[in-house]
N, C-alpha and C. Protein backbone atom coordinates (compact mmCIF):
# COMPACT_ATOMS: atom_id res chain seq x y z
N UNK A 1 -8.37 38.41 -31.50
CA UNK A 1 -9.58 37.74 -31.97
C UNK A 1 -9.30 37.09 -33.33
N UNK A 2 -9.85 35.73 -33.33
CA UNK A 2 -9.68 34.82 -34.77
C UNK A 2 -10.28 35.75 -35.86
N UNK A 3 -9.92 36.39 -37.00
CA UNK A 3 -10.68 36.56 -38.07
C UNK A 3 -11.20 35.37 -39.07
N UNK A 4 -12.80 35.97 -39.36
CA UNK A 4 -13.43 34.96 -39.79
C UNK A 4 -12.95 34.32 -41.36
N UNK A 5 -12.56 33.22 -41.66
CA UNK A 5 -11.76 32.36 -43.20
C UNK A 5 -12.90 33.65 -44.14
N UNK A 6 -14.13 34.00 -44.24
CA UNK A 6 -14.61 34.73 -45.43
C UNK A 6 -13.77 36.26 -45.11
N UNK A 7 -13.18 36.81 -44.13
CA UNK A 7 -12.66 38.11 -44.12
C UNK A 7 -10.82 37.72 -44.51
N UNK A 8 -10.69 36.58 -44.42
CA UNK A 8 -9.50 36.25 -44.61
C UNK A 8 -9.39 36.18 -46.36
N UNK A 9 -10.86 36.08 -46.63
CA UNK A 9 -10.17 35.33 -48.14
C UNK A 9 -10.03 37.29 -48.37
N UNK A 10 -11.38 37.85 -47.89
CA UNK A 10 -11.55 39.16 -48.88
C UNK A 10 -10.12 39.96 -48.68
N UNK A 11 -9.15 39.62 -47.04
CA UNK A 11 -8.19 40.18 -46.82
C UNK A 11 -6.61 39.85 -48.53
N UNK A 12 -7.10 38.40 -48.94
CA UNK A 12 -5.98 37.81 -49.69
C UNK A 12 -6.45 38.56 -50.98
N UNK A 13 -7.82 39.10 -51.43
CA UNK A 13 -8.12 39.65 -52.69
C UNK A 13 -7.49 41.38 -52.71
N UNK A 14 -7.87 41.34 -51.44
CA UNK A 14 -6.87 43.20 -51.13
C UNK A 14 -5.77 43.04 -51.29
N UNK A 15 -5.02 42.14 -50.67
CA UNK A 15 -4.00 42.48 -50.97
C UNK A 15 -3.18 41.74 -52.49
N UNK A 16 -4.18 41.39 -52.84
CA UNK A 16 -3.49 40.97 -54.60
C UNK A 16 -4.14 41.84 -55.36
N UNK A 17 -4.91 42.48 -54.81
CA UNK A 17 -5.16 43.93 -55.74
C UNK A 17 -3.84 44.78 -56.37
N UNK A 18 -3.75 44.86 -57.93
CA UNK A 18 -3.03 45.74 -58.30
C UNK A 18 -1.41 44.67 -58.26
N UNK A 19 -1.97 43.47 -58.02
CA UNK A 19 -0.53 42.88 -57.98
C UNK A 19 -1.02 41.01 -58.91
N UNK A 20 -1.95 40.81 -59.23
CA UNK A 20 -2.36 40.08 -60.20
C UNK A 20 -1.85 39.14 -60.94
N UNK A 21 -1.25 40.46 -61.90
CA UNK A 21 -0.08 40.48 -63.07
C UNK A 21 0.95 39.02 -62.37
N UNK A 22 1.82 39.99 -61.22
CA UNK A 22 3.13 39.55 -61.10
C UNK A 22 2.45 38.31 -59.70
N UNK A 23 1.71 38.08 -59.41
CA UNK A 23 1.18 36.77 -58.71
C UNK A 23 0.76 35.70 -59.48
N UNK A 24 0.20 35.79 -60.59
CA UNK A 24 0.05 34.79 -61.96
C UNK A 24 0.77 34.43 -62.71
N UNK A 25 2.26 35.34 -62.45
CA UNK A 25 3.13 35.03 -63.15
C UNK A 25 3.73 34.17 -62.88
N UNK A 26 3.96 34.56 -61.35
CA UNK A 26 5.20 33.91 -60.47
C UNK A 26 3.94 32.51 -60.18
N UNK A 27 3.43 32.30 -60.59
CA UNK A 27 2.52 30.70 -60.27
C UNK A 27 2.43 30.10 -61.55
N UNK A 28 2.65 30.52 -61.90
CA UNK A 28 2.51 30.09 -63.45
C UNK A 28 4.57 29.65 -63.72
N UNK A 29 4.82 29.98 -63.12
CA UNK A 29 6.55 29.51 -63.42
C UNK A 29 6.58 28.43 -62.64
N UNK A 30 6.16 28.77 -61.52
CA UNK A 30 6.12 27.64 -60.01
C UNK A 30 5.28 26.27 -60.48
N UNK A 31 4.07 25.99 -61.18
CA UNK A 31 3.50 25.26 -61.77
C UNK A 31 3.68 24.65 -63.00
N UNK A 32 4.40 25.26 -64.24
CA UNK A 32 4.82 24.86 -64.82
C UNK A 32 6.58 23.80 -64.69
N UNK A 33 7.48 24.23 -63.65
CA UNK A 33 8.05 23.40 -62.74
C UNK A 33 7.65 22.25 -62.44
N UNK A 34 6.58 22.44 -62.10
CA UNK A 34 5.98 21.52 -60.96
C UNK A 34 5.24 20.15 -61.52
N UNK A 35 4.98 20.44 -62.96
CA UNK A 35 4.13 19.90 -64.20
C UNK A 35 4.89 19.34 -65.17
N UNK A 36 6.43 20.04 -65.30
CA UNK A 36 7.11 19.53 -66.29
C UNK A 36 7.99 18.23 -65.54
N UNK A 37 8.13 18.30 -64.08
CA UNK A 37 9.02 17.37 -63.83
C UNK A 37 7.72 16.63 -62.90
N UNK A 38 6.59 16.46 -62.91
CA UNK A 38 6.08 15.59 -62.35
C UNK A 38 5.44 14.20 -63.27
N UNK A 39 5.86 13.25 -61.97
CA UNK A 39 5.47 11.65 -63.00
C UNK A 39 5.05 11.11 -61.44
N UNK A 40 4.20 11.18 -60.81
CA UNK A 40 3.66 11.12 -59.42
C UNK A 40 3.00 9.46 -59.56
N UNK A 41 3.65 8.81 -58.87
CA UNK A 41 3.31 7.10 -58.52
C UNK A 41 2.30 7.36 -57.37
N UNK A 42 2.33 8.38 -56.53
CA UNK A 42 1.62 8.43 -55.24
C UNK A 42 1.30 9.95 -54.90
N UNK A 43 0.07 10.99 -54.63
CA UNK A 43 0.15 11.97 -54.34
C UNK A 43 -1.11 11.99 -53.33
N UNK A 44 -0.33 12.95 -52.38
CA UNK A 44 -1.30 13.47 -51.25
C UNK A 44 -1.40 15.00 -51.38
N UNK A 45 -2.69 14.81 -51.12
CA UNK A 45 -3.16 16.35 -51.76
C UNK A 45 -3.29 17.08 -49.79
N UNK A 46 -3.19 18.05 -48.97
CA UNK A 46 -3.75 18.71 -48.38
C UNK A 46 -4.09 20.83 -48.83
N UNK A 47 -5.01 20.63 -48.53
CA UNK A 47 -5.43 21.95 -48.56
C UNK A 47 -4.51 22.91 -48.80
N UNK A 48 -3.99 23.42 -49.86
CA UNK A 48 -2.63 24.52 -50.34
C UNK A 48 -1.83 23.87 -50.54
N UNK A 49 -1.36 22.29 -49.97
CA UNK A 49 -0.01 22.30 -50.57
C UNK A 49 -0.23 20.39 -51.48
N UNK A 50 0.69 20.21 -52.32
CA UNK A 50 0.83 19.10 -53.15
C UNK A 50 1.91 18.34 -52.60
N UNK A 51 1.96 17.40 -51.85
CA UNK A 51 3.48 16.35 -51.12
C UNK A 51 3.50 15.68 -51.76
N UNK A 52 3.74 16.05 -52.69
CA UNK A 52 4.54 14.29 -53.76
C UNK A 52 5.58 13.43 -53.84
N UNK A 53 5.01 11.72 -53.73
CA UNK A 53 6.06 11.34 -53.81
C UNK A 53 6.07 10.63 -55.39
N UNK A 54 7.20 11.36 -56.07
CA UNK A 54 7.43 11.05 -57.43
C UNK A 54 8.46 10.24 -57.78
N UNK A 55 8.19 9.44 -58.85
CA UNK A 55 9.30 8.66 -59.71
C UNK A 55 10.19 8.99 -60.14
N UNK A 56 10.28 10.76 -60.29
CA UNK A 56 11.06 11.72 -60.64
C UNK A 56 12.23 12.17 -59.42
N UNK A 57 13.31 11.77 -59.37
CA UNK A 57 14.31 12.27 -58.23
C UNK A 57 14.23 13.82 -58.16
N UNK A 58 14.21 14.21 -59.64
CA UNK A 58 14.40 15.66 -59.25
C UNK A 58 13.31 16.68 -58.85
N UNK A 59 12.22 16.04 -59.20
CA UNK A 59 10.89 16.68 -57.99
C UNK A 59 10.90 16.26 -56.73
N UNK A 60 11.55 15.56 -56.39
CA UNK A 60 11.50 14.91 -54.84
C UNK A 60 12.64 15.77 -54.23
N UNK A 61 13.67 15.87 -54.88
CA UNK A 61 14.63 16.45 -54.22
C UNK A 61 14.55 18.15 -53.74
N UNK A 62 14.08 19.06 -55.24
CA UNK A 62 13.67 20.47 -55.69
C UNK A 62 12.50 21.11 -54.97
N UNK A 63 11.23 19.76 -54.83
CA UNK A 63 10.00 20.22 -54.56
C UNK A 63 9.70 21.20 -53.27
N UNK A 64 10.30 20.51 -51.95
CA UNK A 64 10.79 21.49 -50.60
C UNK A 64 11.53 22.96 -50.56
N UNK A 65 12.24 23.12 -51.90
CA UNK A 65 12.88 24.64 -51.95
C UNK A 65 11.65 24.96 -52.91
N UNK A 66 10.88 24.40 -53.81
CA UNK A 66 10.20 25.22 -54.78
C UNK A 66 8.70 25.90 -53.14
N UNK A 67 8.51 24.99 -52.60
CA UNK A 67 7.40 24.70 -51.98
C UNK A 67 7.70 26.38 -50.77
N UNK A 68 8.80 26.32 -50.48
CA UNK A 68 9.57 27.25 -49.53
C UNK A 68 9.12 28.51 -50.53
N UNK A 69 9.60 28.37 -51.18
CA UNK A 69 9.70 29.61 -51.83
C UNK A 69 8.58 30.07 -52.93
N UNK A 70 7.80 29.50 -53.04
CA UNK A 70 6.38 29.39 -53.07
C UNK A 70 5.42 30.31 -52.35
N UNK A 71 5.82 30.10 -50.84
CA UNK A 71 5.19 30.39 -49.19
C UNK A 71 6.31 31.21 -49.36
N UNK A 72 7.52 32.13 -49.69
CA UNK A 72 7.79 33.01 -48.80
C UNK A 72 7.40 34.37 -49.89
N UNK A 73 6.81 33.78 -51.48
CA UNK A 73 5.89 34.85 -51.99
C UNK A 73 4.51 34.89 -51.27
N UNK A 74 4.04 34.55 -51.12
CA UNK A 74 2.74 34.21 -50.73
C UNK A 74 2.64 35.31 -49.84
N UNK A 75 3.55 34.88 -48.81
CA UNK A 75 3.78 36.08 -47.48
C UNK A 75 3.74 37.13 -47.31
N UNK A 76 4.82 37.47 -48.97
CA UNK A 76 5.08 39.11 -48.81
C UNK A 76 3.76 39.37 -49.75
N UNK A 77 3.19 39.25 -50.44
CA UNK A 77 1.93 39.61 -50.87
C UNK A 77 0.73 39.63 -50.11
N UNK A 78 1.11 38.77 -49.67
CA UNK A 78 0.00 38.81 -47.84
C UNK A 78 0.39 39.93 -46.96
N UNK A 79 1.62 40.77 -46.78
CA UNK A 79 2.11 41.14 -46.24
C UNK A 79 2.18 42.76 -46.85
N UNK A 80 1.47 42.85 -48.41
CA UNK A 80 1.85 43.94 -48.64
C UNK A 80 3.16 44.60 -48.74
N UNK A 81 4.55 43.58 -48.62
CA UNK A 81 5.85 43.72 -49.07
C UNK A 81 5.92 43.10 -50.58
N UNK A 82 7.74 43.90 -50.59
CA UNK A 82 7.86 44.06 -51.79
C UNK A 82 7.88 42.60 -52.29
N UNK A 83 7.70 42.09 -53.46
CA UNK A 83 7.49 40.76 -53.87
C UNK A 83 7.55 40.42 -55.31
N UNK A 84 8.32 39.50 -55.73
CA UNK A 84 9.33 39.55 -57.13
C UNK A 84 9.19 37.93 -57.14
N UNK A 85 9.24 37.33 -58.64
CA UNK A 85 9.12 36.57 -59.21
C UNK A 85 9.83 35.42 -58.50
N UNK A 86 11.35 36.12 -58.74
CA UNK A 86 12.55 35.15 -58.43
C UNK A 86 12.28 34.65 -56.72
N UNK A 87 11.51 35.59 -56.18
CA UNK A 87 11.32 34.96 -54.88
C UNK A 87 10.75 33.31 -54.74
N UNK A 88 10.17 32.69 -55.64
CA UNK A 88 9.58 31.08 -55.61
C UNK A 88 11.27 30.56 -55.92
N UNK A 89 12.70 30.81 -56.16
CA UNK A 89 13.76 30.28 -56.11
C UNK A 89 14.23 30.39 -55.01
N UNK A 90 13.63 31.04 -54.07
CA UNK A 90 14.64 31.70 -52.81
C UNK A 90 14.99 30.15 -51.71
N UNK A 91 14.24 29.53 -51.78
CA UNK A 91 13.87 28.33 -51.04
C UNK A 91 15.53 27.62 -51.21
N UNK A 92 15.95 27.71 -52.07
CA UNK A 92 17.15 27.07 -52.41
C UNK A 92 18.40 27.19 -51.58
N UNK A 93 17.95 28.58 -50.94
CA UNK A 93 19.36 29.29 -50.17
C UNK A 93 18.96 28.28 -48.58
N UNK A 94 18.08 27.98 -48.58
CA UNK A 94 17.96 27.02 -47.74
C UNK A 94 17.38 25.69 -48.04
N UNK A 95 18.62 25.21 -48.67
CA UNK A 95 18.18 23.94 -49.71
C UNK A 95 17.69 22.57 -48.87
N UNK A 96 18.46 22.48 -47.85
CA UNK A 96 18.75 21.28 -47.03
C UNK A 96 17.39 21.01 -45.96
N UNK A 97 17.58 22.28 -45.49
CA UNK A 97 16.48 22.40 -44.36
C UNK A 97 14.79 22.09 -45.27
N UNK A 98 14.32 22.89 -46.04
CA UNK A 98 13.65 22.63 -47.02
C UNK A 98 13.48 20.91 -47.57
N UNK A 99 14.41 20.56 -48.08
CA UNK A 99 14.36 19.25 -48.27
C UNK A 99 14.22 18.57 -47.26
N UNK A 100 14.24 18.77 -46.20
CA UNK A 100 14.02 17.99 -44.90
C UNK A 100 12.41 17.84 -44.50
N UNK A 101 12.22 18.97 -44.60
CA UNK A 101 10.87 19.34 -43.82
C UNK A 101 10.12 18.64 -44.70
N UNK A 102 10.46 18.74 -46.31
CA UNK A 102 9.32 18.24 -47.22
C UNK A 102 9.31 16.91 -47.06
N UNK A 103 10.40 16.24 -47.27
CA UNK A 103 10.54 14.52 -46.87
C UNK A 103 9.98 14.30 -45.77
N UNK A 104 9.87 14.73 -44.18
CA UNK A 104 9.34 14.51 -43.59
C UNK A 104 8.19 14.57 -43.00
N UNK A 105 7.61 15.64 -43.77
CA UNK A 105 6.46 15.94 -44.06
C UNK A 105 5.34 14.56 -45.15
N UNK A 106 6.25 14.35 -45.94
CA UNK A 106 5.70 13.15 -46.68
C UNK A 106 5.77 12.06 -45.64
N UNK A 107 6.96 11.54 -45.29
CA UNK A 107 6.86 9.87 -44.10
C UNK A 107 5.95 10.16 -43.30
N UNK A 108 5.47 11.55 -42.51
CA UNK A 108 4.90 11.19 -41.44
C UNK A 108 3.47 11.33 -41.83
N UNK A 109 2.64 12.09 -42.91
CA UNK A 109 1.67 11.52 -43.49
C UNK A 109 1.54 10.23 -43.62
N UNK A 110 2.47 9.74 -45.01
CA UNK A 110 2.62 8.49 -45.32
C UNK A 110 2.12 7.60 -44.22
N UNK A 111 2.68 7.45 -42.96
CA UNK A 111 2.88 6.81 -41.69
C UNK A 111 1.23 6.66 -41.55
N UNK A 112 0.86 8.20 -41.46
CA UNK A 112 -0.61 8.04 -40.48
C UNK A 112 -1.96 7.71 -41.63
N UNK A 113 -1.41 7.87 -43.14
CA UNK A 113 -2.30 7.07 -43.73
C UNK A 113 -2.56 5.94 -44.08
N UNK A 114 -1.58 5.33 -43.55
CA UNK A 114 -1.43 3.66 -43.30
C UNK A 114 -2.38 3.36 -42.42
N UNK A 115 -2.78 4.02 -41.35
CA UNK A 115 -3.75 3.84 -40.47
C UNK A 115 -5.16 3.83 -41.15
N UNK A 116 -5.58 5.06 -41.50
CA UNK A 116 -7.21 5.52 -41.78
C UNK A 116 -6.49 6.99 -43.39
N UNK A 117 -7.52 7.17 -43.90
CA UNK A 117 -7.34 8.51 -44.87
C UNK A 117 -7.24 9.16 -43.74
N UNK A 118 -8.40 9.63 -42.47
CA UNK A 118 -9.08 10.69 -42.16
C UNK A 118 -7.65 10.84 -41.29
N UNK A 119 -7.07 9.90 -40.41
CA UNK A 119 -6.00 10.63 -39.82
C UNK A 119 -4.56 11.09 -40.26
N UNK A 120 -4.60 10.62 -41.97
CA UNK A 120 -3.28 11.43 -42.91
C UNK A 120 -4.39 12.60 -42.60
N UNK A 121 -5.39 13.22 -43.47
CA UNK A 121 -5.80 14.36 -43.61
C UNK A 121 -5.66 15.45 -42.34
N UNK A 122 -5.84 15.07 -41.16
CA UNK A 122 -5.53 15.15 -39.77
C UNK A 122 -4.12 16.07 -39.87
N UNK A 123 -2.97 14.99 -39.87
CA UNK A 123 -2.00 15.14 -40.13
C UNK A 123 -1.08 16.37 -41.29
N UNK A 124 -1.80 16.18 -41.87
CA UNK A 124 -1.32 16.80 -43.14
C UNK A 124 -1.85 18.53 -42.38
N UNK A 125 -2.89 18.71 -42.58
CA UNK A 125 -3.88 19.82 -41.65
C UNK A 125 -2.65 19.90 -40.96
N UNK A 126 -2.22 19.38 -39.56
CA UNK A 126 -1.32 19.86 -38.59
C UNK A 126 0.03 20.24 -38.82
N UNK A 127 0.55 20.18 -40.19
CA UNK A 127 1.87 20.40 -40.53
C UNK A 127 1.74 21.44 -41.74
N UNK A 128 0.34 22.08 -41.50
CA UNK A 128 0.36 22.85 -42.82
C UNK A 128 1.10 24.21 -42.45
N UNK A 129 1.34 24.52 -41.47
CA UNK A 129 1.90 26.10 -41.24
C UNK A 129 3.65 25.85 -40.94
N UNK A 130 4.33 24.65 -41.20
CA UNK A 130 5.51 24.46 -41.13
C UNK A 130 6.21 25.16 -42.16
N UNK A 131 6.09 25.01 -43.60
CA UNK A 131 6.60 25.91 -44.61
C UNK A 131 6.45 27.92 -44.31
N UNK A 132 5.21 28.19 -43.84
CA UNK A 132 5.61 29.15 -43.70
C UNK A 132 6.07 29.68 -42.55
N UNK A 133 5.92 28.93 -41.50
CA UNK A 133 7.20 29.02 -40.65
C UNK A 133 8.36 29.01 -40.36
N UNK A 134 8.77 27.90 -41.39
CA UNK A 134 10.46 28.04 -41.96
C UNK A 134 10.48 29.43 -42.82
N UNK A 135 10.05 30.12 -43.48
CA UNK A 135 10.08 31.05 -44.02
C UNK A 135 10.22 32.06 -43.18
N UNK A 136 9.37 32.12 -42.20
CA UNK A 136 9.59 33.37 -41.47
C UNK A 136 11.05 32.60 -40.52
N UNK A 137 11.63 32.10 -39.96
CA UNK A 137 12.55 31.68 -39.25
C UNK A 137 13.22 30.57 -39.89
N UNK A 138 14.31 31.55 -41.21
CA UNK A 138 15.52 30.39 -41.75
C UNK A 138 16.34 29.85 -40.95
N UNK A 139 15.95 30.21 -40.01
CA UNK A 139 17.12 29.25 -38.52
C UNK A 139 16.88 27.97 -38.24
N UNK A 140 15.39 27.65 -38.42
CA UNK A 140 14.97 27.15 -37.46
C UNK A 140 14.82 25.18 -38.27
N UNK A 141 15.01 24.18 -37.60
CA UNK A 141 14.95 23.32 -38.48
C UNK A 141 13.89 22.47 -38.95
N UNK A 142 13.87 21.53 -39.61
CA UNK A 142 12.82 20.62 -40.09
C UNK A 142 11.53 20.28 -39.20
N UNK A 143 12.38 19.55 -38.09
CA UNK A 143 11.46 18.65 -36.84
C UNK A 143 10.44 19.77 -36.11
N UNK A 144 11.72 20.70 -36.25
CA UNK A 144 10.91 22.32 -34.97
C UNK A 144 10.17 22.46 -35.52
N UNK A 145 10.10 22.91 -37.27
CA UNK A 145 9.28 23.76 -37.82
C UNK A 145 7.77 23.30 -38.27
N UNK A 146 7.99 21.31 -37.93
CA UNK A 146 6.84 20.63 -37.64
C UNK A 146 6.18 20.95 -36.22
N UNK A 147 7.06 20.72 -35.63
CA UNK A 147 6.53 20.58 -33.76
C UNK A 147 5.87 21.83 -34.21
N UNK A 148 6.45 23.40 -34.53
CA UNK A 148 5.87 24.52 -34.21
C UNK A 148 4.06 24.41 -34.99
N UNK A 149 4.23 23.70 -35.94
CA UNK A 149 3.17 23.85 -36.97
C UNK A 149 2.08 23.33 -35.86
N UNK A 150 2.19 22.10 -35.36
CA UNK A 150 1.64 21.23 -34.79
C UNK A 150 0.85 21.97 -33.60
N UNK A 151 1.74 22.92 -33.25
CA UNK A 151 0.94 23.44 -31.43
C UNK A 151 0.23 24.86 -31.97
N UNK A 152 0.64 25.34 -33.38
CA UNK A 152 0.16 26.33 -33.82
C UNK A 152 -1.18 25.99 -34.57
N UNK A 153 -1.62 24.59 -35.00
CA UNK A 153 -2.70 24.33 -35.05
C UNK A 153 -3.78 23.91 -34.34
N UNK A 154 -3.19 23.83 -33.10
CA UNK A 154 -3.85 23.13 -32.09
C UNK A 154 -5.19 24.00 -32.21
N UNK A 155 -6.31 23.21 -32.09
CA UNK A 155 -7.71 24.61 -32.04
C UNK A 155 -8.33 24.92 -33.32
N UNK A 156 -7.45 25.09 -34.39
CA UNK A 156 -7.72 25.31 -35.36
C UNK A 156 -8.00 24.61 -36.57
N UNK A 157 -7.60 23.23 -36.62
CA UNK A 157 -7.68 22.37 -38.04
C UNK A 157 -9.20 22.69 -38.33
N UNK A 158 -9.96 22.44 -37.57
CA UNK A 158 -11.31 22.53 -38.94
C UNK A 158 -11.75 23.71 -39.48
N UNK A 159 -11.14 24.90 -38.26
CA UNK A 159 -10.93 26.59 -38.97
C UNK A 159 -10.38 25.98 -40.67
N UNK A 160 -9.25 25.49 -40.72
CA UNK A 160 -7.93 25.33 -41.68
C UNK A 160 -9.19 24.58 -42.27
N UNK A 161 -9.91 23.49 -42.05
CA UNK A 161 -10.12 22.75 -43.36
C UNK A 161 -11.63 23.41 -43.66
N UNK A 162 -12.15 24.31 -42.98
CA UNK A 162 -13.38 24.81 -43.67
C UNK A 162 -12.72 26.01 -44.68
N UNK A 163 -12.10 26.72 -44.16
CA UNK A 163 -11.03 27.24 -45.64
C UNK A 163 -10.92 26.80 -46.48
N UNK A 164 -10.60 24.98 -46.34
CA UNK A 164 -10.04 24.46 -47.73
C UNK A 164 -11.53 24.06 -48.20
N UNK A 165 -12.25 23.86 -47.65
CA UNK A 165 -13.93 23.75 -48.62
C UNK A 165 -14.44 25.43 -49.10
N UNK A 166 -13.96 25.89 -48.51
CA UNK A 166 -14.51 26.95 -49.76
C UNK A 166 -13.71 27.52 -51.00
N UNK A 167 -12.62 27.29 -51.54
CA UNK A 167 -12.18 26.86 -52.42
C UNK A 167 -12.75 25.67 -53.42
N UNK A 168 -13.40 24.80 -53.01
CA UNK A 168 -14.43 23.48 -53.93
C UNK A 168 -14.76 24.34 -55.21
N UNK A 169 -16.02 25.32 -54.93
CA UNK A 169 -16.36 25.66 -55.77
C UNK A 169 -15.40 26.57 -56.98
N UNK A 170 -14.34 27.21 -56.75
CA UNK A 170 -13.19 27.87 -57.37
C UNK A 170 -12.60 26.76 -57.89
N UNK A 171 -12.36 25.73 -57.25
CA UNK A 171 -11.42 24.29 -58.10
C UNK A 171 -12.03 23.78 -59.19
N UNK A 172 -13.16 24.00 -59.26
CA UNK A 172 -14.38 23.64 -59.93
C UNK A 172 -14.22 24.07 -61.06
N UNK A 173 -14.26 25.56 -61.11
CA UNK A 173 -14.15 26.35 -61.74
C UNK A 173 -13.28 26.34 -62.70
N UNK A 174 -11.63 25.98 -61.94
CA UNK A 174 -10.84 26.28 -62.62
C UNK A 174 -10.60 24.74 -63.53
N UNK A 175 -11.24 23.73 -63.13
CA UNK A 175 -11.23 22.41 -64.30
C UNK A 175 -11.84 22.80 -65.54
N UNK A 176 -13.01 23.43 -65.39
CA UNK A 176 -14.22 23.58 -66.11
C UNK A 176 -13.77 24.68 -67.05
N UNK A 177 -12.43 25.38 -66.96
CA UNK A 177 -11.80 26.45 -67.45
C UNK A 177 -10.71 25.67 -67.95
N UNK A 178 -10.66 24.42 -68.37
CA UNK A 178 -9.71 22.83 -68.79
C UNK A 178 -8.05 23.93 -67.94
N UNK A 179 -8.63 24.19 -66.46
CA UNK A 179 -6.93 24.92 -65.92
C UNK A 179 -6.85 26.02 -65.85
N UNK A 180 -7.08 26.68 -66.90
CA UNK A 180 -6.62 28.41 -67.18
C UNK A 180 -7.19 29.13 -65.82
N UNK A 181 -7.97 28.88 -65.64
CA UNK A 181 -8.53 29.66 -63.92
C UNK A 181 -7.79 29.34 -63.19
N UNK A 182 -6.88 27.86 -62.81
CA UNK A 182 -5.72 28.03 -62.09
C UNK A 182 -5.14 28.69 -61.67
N UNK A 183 -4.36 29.89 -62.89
CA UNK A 183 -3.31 30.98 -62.90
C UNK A 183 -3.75 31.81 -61.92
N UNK A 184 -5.11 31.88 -61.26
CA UNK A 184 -5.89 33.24 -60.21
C UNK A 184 -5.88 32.27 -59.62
N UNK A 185 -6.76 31.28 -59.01
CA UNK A 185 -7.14 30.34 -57.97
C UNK A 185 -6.09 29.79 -57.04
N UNK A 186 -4.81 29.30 -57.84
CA UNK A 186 -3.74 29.37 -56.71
C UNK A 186 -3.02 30.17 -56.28
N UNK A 187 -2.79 31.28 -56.67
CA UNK A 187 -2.32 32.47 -56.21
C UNK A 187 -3.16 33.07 -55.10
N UNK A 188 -4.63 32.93 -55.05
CA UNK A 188 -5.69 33.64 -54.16
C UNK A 188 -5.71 32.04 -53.23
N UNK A 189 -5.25 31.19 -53.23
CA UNK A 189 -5.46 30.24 -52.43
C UNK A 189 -4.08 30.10 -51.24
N UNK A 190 -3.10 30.53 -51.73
CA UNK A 190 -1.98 30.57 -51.35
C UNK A 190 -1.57 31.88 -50.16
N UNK A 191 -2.14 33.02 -50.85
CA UNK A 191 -1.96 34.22 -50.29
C UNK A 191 -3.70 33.94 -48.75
N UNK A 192 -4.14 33.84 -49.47
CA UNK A 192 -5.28 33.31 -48.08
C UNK A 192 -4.91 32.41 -47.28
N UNK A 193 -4.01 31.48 -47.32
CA UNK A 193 -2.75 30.44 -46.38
C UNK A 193 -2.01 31.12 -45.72
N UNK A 194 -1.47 32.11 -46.14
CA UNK A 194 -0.34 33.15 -45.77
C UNK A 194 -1.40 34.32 -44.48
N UNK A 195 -2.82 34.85 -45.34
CA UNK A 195 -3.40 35.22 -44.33
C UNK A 195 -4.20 34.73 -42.85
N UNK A 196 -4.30 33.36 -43.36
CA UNK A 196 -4.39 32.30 -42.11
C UNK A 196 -3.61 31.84 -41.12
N UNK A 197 -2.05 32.45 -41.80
CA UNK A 197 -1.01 31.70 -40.80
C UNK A 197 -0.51 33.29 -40.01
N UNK A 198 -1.03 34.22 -40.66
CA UNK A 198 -0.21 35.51 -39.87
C UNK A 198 -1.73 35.62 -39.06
N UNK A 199 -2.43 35.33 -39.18
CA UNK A 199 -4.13 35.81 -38.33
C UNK A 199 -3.88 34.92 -36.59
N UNK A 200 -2.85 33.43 -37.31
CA UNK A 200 -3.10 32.42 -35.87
C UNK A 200 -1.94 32.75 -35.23
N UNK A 201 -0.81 32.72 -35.91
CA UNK A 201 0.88 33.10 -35.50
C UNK A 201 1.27 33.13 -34.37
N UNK A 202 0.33 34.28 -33.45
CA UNK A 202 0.94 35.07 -32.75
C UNK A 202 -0.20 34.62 -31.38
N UNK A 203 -1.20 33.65 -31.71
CA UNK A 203 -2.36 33.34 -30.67
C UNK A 203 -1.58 32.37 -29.78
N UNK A 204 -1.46 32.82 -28.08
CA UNK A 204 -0.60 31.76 -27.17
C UNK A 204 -1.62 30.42 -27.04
């Protein structure tokens, strides 16, 4: 049975119970990364994740292992495993594959927002469980780990994007906090991604 996005979020606050500290930390390294080398000519925002395409080579190149490894903290805190800082570097050990998925993840947005916004947003929605799918299966490659995203959303995108509207009011929040609410809001936004993708995972 689908669990409902409000038992999902309260599931992502349990399990960052008592783990806070070292989830604000490790987002707060991941963001500051992400801030110091960004100079963004073009950005597409979907629900949890940032696809940028930057002026900056070395966010374009980095961003797919930071993004990996991002999602394979997310997981184990979702997961109630053990979970360490250095894990948002781990992405690196699979540098290539990572960089793949993210580049292609950008063209094929790119592609379908040439059409309409609403069918990038579409799009973007359908490739959102690819990162943590490469995470759970470092085998597996770029294209698959789209295709898989793709049939694993089937049913579900407006599940996925009524999730991302209840976050509005928290984003809100955290401007109106000129950021500093950030340091909680993406960590609890991230780990509720992680509880959305282990809730659908396993649905034939």
């Amino acid at each position: 049975m689908v669990t409902s996005n409000k038992d999902l979020m309260t599931q992502a606050r349990e399990a960052l119970s008592g783990r806070w500290g070292l989830a604000v930390g490790t987002f707060f390294v991941y963001m500051l990364i992400m801030v110091a080398l960004n100079n963004p000519l073009m950005r597409f925002v979907d629900i949890g994740y940032s696809i940028i395409i930057s002026g900056n080579f070395i966010l374009l190149l980095i961003g797919g292992a930071l993004t990996l490894g991002a999602t394979t903290f997310a997981l184990a805190i979702a997961r109630k495993e053990e979970a360490y800082l250095n894990m948002i570097f781990s992405g690196f050990n699979e540098f290539g594959k990572a960089l793949g998925l993210y580049l292609l993840m950008v063209l094929f947005i790119l592609l379908w927002m040439l059409l309409l916004i609403i069918p990038g947003i579409i799009a973007a929605i359908s490739y959102s469980m690819a990162f943590f799918i490469m995470s759970d299966n470092p085998n597996i490659g770029a294209m698959e780990a789209i295709d898989k995203s793709k049939k694993m959303m089937y049913g579900y995108k407006w599940k996925f994007f009524c999730l991302g509207l209840r976050f509005i009011g928290w984003i809100l929040l955290g401007f109106i906090s000129l950021g500093i609410g950030f340091l909680w809001i993406i960590p609890y936004m991230y780990v509720s991604l992680a509880k959305f993708y282990e809730d659908i995972k396993n649905i034939p």
